[in-house]
N, C-alpha and C. Protein backbone atom coordinates (compact mmCIF):
# COMPACT_ATOMS: atom_id res chain seq x y z
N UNK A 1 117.04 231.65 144.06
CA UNK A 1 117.29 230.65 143.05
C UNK A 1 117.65 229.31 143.69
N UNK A 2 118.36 229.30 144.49
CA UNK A 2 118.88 228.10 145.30
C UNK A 2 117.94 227.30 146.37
N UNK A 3 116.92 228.03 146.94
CA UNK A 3 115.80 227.12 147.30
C UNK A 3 114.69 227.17 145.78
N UNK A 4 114.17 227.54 144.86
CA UNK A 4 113.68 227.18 144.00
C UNK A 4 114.20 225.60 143.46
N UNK A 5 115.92 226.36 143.44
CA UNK A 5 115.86 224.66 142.45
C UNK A 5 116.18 223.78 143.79
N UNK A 6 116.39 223.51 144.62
CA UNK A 6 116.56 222.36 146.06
C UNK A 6 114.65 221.62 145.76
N UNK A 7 113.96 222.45 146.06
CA UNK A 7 112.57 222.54 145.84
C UNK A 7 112.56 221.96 144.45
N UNK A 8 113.24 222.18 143.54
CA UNK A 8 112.73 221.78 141.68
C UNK A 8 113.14 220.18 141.99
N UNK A 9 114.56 220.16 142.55
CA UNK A 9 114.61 219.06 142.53
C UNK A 9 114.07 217.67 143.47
N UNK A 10 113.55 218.05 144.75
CA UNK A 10 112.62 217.35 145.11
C UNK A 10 111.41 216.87 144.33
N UNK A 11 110.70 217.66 143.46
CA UNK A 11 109.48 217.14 142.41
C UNK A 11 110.13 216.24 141.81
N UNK A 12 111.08 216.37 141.05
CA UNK A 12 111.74 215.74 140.00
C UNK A 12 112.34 214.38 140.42
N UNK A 13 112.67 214.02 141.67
CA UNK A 13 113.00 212.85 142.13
C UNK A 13 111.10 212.06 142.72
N UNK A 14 110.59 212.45 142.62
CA UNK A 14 109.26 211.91 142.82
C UNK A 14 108.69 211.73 141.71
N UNK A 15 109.58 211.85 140.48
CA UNK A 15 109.16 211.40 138.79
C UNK A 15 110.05 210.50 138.54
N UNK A 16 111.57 210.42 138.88
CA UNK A 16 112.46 209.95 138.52
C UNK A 16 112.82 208.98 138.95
N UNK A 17 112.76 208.82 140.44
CA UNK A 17 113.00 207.38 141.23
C UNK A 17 111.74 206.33 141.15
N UNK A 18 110.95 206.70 141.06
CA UNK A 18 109.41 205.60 141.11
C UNK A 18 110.14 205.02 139.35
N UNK A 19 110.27 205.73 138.99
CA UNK A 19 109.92 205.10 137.12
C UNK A 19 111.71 204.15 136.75
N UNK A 20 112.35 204.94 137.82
CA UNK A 20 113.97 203.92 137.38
C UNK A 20 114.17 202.33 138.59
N UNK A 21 113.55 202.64 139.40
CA UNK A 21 113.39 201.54 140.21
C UNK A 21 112.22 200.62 141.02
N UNK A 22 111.35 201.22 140.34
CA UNK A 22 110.25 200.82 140.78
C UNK A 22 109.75 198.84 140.12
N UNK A 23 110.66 198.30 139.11
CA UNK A 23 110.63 197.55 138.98
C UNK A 23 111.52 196.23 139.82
N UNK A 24 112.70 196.78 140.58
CA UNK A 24 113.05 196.30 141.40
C UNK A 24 113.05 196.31 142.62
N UNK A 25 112.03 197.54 142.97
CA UNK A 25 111.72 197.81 144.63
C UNK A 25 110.36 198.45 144.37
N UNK A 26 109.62 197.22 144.18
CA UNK A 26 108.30 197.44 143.95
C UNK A 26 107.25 198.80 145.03
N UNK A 27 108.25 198.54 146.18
CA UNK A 27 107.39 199.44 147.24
C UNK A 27 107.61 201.18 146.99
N UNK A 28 108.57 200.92 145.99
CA UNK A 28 109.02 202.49 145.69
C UNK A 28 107.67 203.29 145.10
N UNK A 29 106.85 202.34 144.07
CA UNK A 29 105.19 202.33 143.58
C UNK A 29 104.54 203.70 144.66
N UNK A 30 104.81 203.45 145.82
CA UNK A 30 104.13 204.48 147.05
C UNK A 30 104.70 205.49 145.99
N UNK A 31 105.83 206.12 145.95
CA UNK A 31 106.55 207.45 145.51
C UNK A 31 105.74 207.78 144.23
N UNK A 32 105.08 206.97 143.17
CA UNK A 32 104.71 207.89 142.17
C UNK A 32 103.65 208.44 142.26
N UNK A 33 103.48 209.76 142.61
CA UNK A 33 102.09 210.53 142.99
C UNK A 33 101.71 211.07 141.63
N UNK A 34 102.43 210.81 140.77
CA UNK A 34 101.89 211.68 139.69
C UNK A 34 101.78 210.44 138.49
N UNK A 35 101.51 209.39 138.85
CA UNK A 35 101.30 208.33 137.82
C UNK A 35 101.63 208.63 136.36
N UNK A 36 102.60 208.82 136.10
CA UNK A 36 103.40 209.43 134.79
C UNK A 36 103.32 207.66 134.04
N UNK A 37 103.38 207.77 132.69
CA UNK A 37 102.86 206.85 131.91
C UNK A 37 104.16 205.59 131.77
N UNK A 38 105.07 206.34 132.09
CA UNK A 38 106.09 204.69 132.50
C UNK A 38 107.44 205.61 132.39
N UNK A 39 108.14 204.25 132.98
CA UNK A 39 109.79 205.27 133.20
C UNK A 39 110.01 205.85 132.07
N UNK A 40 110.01 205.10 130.79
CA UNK A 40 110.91 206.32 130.06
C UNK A 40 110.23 207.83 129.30
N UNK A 41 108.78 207.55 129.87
CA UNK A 41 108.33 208.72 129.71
C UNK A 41 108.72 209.37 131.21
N UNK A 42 108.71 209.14 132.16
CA UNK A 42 109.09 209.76 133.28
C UNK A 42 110.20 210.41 133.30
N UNK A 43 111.39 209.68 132.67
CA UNK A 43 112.49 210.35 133.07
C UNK A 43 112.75 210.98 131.59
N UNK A 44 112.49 211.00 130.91
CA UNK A 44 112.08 211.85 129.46
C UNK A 44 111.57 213.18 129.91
N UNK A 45 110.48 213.13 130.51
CA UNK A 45 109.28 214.62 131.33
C UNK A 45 110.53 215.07 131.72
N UNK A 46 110.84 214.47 133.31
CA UNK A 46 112.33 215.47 133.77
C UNK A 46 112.92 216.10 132.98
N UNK A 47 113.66 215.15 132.13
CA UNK A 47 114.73 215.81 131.54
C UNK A 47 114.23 217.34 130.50
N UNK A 48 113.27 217.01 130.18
CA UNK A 48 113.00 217.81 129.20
C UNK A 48 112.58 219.07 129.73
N UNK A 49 111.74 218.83 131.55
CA UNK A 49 111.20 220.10 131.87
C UNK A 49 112.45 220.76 132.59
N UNK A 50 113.77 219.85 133.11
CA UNK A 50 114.44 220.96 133.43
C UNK A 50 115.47 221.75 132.61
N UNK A 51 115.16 221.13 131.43
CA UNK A 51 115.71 221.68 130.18
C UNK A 51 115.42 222.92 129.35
N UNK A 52 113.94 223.12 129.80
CA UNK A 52 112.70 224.26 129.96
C UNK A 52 112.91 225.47 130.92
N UNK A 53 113.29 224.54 132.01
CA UNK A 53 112.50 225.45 133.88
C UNK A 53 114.16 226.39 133.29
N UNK A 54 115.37 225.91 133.05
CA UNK A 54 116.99 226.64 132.92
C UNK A 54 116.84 227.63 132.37
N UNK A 55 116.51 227.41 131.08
CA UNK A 55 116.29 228.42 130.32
C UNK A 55 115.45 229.71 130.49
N UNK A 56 114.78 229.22 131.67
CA UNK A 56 113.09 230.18 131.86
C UNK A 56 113.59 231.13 132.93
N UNK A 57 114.90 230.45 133.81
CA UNK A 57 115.47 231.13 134.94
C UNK A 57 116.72 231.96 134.06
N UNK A 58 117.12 231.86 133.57
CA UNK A 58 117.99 232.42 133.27
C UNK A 58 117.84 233.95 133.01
N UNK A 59 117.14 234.98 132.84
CA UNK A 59 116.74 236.46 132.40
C UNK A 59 116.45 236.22 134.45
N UNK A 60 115.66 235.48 135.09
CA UNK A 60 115.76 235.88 136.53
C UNK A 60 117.15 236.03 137.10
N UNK A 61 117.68 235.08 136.99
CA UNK A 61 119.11 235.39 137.68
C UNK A 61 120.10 236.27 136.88
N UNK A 62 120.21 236.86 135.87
CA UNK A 62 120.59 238.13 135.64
C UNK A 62 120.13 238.94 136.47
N UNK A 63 118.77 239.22 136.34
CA UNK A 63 118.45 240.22 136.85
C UNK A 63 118.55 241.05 138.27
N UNK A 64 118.18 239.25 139.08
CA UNK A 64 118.73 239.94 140.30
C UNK A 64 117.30 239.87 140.55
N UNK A 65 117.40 240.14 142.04
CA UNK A 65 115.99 240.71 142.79
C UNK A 65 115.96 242.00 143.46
N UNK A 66 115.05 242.61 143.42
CA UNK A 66 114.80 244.49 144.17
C UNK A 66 115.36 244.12 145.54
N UNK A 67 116.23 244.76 145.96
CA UNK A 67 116.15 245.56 147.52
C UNK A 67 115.38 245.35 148.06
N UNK A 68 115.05 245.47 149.14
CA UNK A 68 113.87 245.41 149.98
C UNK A 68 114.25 245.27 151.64
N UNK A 69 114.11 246.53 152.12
CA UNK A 69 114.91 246.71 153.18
C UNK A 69 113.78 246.02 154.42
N UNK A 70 113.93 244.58 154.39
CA UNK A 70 113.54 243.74 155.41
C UNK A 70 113.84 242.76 156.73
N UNK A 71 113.83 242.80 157.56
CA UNK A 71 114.17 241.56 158.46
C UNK A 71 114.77 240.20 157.62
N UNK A 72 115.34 239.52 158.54
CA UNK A 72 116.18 238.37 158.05
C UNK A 72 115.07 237.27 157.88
N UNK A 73 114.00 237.27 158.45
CA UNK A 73 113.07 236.47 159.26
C UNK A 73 112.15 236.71 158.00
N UNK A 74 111.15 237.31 158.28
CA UNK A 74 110.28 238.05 157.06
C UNK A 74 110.95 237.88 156.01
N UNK A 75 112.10 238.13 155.24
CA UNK A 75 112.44 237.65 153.89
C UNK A 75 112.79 235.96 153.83
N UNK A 76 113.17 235.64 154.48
CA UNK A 76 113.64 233.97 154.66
C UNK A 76 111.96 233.14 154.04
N UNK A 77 111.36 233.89 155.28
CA UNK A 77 109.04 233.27 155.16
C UNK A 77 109.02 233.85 153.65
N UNK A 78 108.96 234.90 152.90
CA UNK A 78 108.65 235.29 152.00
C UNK A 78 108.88 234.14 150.43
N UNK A 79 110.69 234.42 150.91
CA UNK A 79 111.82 233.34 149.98
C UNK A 79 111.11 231.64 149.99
N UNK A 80 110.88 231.42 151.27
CA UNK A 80 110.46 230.21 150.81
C UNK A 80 109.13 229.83 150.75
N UNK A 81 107.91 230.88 150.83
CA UNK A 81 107.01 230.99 150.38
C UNK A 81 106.72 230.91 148.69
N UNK A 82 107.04 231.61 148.77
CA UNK A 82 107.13 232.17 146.72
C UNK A 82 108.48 231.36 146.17
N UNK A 83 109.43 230.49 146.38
CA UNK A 83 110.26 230.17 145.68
C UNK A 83 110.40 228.71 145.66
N UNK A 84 110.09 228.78 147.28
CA UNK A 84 109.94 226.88 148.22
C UNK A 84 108.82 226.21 147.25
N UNK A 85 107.83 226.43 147.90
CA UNK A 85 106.13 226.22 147.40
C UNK A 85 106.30 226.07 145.62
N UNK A 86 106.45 227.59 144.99
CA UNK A 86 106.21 227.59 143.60
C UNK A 86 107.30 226.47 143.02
N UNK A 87 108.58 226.03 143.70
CA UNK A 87 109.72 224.99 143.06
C UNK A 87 109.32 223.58 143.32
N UNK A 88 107.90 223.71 144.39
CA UNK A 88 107.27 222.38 144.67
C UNK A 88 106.40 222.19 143.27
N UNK A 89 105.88 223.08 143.27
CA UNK A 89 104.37 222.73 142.68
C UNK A 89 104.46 222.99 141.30
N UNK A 90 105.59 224.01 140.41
CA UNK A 90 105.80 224.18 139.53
C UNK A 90 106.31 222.79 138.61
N UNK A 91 106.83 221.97 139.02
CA UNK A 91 107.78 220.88 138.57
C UNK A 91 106.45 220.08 138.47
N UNK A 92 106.08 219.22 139.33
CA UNK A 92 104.92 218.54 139.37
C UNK A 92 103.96 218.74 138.60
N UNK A 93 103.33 220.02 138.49
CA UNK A 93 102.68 220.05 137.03
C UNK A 93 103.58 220.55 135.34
N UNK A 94 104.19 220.76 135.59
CA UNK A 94 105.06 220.59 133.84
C UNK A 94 105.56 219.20 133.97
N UNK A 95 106.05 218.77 134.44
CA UNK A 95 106.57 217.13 134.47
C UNK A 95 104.98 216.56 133.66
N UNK A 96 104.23 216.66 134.93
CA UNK A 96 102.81 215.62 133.87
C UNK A 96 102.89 216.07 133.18
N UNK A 97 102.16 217.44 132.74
CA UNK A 97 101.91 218.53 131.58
C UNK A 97 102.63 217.46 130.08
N UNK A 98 103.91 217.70 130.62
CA UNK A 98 105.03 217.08 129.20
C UNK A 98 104.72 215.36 129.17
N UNK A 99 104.60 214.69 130.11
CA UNK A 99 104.28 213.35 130.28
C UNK A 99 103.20 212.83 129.43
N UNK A 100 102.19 214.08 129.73
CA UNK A 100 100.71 213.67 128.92
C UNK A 100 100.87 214.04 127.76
N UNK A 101 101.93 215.12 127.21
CA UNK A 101 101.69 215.18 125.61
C UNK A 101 102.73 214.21 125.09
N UNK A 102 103.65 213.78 125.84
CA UNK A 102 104.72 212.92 125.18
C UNK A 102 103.76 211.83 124.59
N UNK A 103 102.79 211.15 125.76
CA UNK A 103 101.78 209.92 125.47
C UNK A 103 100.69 210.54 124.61
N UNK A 104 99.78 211.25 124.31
CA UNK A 104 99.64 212.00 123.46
C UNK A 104 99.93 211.59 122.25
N UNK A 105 101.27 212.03 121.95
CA UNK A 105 101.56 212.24 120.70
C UNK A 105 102.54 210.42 120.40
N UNK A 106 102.45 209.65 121.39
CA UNK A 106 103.17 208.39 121.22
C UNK A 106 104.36 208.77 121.06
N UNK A 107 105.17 209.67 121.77
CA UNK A 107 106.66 209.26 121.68
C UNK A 107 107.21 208.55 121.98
N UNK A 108 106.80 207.88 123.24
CA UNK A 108 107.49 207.03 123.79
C UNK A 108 106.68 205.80 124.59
């Protein structure tokens, strides 16, 4: 859970800092890779997808994860394979995902 969200929140500052300062540190412009439709849809997306991603973790961290009688090494590669990666790439597309229907539907 704790590299998932370290990982969630790296995406989420590559939505959040381009769109809150990008009008006063124009070079920040480099940071928005995901051309989200303007800050307050940007920081709207965030808020809303980690308002989503909480809720979605929550039945995981009850649950717990299986045993798995492995090396320290081999589970560490595994952990941040499947948790690193998916907390990269998961955020980045629901952030747009919600970005494009917010504009879409003209909320904001």
């Amino acid at each position: 859970m704790t590299t998932f969200s370290i990982a969630n929140d790296v995406a989420k500052y590559f939505a959040i800092i381009p769109a809150a300062f990008a009008t006063t540190y124009p070079q920040l412009q480099v940071l928005d890779v995901m051309r989200l439709a303007g800050s307050n849809s940007a920081i709207l997306s965030a808020v809303i997808f980690n308002a989503l991603i909480i809720v979605m973790l929550i039945p995981l961290a009850l649950k717990g994860v299986k045993y798995r009688a492995l090396g320290a090494a081999s589970l560490l590669r595994r952990n941040l394979l499947i948790y690193g990666v998916g907390g990269l790439l998961v955020p980045f597309a629901g952030i747009k995902l919600i970005d494009m229907t917010l504009s879409a539907l003209h909320l904001v």
